[in-house]
N, C-alpha and C. Protein backbone atom coordinates (compact mmCIF):
# COMPACT_ATOMS: atom_id res chain seq x y z
N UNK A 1 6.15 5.17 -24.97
CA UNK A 1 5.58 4.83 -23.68
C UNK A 1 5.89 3.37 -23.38
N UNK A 2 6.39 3.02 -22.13
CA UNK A 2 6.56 1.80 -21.88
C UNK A 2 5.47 0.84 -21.72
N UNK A 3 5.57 -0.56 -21.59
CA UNK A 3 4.30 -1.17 -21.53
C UNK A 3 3.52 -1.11 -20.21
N UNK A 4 2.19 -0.78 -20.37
CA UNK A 4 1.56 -0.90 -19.55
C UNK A 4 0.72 -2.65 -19.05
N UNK A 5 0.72 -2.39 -17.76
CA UNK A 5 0.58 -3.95 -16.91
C UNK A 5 -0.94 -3.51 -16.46
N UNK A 6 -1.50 -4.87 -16.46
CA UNK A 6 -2.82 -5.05 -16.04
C UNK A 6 -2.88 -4.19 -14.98
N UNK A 7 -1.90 -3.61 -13.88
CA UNK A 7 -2.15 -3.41 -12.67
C UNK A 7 -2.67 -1.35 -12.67
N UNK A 8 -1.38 -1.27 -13.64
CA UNK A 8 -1.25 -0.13 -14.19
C UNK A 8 -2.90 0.60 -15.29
N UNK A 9 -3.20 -0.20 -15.62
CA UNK A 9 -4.13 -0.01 -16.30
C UNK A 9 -6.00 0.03 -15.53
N UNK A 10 -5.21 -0.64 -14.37
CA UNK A 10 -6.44 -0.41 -13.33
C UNK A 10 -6.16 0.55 -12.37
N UNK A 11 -5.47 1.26 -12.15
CA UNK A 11 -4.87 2.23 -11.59
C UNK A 11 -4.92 3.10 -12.24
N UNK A 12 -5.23 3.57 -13.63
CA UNK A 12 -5.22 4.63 -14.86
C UNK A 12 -7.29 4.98 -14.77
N UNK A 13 -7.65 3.22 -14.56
CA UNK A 13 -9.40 3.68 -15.03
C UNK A 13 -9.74 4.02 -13.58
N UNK A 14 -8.84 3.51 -12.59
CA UNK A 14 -9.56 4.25 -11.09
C UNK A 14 -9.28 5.77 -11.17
N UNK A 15 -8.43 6.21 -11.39
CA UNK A 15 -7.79 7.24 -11.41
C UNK A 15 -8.74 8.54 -12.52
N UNK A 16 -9.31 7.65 -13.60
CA UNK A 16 -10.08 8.44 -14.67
C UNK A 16 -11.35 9.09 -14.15
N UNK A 17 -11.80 7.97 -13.03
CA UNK A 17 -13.47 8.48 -12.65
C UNK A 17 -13.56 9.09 -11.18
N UNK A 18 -12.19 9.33 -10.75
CA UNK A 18 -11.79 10.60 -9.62
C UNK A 18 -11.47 11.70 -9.61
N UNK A 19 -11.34 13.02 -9.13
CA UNK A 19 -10.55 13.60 -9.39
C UNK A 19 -8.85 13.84 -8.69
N UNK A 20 -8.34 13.33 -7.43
CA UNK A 20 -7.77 13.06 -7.01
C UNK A 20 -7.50 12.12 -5.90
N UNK A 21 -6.68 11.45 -5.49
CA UNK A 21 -6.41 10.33 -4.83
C UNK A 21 -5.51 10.32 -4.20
N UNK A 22 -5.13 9.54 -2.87
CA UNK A 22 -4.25 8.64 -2.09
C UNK A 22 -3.74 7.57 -2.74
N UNK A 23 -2.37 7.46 -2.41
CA UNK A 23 -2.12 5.49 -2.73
C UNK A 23 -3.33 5.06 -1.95
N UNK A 24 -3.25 4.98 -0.54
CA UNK A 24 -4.43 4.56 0.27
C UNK A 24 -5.83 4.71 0.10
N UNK A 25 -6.16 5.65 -0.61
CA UNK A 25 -7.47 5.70 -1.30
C UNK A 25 -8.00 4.54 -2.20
N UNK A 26 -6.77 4.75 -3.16
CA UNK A 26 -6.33 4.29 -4.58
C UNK A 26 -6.71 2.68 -4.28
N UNK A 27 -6.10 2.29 -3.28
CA UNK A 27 -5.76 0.79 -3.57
C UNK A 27 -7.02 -0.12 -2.73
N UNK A 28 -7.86 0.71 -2.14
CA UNK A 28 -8.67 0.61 -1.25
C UNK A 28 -9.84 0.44 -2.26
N UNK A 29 -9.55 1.37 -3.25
CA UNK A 29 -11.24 1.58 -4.26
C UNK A 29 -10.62 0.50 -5.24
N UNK A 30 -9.45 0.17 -5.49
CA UNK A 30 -9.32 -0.99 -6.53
C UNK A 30 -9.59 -2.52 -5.96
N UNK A 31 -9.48 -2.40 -4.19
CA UNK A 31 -9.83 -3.99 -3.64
C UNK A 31 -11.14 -3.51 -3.56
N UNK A 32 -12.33 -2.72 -3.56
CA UNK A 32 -13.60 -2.51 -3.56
C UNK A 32 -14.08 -3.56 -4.83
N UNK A 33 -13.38 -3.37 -6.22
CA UNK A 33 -13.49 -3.54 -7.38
C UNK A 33 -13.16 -4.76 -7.57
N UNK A 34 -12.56 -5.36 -6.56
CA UNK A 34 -12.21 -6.92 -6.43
C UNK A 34 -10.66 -7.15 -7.48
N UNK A 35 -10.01 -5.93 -7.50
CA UNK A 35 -8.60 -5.53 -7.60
C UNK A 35 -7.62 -6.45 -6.38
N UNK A 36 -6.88 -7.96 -6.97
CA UNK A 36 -6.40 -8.09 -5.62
C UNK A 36 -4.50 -7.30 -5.72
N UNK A 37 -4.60 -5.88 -5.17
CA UNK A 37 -3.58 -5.20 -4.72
C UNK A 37 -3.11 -4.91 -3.91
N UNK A 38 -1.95 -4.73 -3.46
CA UNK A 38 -1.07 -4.64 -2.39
C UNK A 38 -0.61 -2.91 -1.92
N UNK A 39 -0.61 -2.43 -1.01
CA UNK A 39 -0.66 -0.47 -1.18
C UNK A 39 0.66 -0.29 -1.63
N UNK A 40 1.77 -1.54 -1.61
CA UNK A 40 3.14 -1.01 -2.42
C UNK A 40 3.34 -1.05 -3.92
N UNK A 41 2.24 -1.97 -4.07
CA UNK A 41 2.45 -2.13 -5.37
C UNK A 41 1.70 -0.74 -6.19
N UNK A 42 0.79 -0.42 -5.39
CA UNK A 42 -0.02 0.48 -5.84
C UNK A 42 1.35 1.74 -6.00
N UNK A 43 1.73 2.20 -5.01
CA UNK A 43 2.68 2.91 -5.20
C UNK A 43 3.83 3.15 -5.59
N UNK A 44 4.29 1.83 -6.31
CA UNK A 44 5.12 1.45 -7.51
C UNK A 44 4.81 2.10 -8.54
N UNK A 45 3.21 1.35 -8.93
CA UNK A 45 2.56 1.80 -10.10
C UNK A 45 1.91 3.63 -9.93
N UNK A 46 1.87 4.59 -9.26
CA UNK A 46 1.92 5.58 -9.17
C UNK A 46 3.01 6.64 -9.66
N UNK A 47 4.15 6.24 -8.93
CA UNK A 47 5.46 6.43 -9.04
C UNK A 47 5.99 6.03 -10.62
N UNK A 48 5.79 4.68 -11.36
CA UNK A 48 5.88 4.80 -12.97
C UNK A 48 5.50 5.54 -13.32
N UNK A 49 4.00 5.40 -13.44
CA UNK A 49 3.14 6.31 -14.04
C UNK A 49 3.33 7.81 -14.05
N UNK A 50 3.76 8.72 -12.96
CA UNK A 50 4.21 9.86 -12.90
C UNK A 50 5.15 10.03 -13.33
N UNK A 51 6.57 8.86 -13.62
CA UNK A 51 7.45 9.18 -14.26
C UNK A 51 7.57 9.10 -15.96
N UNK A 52 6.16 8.36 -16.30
CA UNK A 52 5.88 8.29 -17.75
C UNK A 52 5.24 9.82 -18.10
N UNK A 53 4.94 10.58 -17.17
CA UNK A 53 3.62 11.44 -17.32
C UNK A 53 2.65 11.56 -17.78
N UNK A 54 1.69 10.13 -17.17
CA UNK A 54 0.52 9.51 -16.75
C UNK A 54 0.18 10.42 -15.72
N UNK A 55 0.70 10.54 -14.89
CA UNK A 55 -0.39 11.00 -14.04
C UNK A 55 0.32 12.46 -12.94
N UNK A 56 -0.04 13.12 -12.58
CA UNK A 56 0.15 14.02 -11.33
C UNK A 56 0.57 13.70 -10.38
N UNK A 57 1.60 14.08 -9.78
CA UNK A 57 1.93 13.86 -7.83
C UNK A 57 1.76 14.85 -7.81
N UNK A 58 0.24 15.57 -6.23
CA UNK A 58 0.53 16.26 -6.11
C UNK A 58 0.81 16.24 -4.16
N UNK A 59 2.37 17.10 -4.08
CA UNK A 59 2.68 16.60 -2.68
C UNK A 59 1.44 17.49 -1.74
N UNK A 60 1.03 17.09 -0.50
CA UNK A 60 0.53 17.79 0.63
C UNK A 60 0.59 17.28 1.52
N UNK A 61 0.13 18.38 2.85
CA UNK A 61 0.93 18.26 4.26
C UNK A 61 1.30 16.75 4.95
N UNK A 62 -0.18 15.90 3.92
CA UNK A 62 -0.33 14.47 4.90
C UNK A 62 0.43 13.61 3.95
N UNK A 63 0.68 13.47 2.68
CA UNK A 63 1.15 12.91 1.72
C UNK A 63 0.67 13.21 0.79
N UNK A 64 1.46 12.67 -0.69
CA UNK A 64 0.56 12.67 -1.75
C UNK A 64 -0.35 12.88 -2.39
N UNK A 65 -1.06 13.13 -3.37
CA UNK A 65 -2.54 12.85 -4.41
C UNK A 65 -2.07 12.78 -5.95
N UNK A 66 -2.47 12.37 -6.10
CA UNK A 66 -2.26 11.62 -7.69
C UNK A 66 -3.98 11.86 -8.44
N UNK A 67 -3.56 12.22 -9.91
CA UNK A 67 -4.69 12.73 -10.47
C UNK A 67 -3.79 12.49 -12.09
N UNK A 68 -4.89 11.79 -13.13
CA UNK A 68 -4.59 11.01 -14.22
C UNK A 68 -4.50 12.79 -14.91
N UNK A 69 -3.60 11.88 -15.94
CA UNK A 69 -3.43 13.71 -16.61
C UNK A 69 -3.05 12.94 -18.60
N UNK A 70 -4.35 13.74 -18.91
CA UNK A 70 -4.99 13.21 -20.30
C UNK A 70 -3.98 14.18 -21.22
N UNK A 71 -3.22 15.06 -20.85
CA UNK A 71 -2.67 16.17 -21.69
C UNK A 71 -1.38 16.10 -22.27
N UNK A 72 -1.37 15.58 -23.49
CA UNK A 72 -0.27 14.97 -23.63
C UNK A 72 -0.01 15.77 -25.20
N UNK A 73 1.56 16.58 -25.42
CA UNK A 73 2.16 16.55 -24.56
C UNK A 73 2.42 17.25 -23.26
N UNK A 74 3.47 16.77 -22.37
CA UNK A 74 3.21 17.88 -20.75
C UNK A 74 3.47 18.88 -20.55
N UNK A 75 3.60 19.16 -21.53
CA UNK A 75 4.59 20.89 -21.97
C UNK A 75 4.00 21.87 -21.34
N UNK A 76 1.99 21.96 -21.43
CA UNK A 76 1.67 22.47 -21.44
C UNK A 76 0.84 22.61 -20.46
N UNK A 77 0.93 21.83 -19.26
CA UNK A 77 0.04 22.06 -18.44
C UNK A 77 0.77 21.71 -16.93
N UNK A 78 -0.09 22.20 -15.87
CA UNK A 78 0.14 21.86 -14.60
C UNK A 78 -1.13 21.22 -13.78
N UNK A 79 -0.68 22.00 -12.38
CA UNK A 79 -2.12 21.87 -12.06
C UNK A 79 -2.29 22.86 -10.67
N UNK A 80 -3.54 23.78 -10.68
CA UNK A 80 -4.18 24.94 -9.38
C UNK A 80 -4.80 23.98 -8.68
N UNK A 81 -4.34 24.07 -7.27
CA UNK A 81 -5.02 23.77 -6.14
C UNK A 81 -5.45 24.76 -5.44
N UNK A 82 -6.59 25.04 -5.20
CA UNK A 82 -7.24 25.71 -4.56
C UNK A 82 -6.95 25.86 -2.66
N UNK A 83 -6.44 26.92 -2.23
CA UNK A 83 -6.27 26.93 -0.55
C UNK A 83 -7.81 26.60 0.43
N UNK A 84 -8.70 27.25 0.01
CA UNK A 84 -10.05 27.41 0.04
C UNK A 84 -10.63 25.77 0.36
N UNK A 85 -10.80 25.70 -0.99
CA UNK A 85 -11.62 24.53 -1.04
C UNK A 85 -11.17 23.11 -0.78
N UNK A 86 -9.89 23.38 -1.34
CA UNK A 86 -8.85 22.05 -1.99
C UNK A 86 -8.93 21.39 -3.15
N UNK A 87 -9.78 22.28 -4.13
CA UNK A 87 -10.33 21.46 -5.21
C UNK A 87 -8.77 21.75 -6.24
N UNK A 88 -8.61 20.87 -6.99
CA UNK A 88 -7.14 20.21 -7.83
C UNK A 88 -7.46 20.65 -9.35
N UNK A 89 -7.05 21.42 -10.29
CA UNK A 89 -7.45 21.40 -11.58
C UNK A 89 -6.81 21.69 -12.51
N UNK A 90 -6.31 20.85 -13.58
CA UNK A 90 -5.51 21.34 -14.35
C UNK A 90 -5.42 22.74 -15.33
N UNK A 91 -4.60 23.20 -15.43
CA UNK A 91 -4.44 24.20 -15.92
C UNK A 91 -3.98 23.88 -17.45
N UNK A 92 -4.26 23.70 -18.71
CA UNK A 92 -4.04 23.71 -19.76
C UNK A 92 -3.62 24.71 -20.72
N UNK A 93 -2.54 25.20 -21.07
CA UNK A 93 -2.35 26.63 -21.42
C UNK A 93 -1.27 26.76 -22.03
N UNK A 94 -1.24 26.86 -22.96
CA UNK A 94 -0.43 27.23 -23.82
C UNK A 94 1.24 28.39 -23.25
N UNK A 95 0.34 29.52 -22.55
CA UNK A 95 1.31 30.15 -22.31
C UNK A 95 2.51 29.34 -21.01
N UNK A 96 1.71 28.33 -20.72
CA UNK A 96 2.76 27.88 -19.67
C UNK A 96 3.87 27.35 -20.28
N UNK A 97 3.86 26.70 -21.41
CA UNK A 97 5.36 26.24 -22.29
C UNK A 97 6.29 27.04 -22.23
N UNK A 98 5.58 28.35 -22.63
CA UNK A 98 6.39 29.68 -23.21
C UNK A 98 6.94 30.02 -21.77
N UNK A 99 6.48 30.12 -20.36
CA UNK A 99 6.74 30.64 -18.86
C UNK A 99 7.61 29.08 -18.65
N UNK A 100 7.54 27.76 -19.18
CA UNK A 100 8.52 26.97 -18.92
C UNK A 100 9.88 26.90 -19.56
N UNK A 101 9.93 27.74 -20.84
CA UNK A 101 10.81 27.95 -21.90
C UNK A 101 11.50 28.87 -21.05
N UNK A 102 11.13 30.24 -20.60
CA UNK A 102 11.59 31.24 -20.11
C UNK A 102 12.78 31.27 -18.77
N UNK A 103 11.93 30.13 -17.90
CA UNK A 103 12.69 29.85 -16.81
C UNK A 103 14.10 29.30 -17.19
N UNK A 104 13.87 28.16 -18.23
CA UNK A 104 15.11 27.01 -18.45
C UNK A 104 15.72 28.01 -19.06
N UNK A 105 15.74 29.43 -19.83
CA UNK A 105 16.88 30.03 -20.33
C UNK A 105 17.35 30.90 -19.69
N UNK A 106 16.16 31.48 -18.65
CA UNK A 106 16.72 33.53 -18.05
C UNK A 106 17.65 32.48 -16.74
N UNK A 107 17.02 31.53 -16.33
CA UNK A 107 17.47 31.28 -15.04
C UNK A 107 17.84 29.48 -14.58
N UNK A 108 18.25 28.82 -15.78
CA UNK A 108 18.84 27.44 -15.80
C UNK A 108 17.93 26.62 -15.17
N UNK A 109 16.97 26.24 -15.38
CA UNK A 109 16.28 25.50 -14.30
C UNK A 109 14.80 25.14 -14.92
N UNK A 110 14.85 23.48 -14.91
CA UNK A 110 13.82 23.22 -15.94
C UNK A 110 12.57 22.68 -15.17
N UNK A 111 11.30 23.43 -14.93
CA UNK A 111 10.22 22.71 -14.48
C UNK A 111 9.57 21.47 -14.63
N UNK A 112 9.54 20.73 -14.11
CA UNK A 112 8.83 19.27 -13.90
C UNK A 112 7.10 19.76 -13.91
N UNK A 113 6.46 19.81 -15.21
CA UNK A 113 4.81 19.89 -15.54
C UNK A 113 4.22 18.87 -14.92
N UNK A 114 4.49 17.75 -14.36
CA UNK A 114 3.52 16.85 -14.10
C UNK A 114 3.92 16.98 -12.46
N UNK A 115 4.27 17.75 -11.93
CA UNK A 115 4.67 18.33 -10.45
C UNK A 115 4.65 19.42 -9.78
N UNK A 116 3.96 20.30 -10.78
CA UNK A 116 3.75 21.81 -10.93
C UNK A 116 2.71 22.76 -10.28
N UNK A 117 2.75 22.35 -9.57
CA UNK A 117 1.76 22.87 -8.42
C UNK A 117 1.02 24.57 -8.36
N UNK A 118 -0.12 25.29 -8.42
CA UNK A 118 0.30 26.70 -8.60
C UNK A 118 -0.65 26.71 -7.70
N UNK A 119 -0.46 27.47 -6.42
CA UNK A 119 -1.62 27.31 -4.92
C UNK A 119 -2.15 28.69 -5.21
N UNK A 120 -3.34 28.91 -5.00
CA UNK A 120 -3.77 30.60 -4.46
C UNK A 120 -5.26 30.12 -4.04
N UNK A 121 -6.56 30.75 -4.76
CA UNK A 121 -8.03 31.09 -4.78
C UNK A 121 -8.43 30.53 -5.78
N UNK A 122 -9.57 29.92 -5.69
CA UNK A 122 -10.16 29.57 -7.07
C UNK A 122 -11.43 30.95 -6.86
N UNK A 123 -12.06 30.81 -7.48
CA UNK A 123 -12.82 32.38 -7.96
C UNK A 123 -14.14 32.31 -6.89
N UNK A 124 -14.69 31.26 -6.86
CA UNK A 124 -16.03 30.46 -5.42
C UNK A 124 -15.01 31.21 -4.20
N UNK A 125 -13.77 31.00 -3.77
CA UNK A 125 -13.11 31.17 -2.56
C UNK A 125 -12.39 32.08 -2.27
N UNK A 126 -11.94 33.04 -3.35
CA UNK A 126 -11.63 34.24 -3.54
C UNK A 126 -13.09 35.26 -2.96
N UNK A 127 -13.76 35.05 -3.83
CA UNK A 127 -15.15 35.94 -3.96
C UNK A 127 -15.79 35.83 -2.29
N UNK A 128 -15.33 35.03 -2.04
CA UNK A 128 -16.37 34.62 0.01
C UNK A 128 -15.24 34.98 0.41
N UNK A 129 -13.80 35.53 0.59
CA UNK A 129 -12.91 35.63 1.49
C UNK A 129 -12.15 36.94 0.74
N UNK A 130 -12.72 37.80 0.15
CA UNK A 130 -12.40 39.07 -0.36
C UNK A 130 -11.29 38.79 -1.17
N UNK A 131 -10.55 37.56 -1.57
CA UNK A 131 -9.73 36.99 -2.71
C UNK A 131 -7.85 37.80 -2.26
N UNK A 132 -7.02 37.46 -3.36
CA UNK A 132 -6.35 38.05 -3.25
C UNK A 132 -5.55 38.00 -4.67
N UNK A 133 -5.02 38.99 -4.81
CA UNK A 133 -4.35 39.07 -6.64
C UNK A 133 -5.03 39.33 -7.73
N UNK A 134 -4.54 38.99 -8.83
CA UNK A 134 -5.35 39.70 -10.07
C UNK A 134 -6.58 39.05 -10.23
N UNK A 135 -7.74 39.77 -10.58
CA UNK A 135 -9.26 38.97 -11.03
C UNK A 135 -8.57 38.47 -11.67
């Protein structure tokens, strides 16, 4: 892991006691904190960090959200966003290595885990909207 910078490291503990974020969120709750940051720098340090796999990009319609990702290594996880609610949650699972193994051999093509998006129902928004797919 490369070295981490004071800036980076306040961007990791904002990031710990959220569950997802904006740069603009992000840099807004770190000048709350008397963080003096800049929103590019913030999104410098986003952009590392996701490329260390520190943390989640996850893209949507308006931009971005970023969400710290403790699961190391990334082999094994993604992350369900809920259509419903919008609630963001990682998925930790073993079998996803094995469904990331599968792809890179039946069909050349290697998934990015810390970008891995899997949209449907969470079970609250399924259950009020008659759901759809397997219980």
């Amino acid at each position: 892991m490369a070295y981490i910078t004071k800036q980076s490291r306040a961007v990791l503990r904002c990031l710990e006691s959220r569950e997802t974020l904006s740069a603009a969120e992000l840099a807004e709750t770190l000048r709350r904190q008397g963080e003096t940051v800049g929103l590019a720098t913030v999104y410098r340090q986003l952009e590392r960090l996701a490329a260390e796999g520190l943390v989640h990009r996850v893209p949507t319609e308006t931009g971005a959200l970023y969400r710290r990702c403790t699961h190391q290594p990334a082999g094994g996880c993604c992350l369900l966003r809920c259509e419903g609610c919008g609630r963001i949650a990682h998925l930790d699972c073993a079998q996803m290595e094995s469904l990331s193994r599968h792809i890179a051999a039946a069909h050349d093509f290697r998934l990015d885990p810390r970008q891995t998006v899997l949209t449907g129902r969470c079970r609250q928004c399924a259950g009020e909207e008659g759901g759809y797919g397997a219980p």
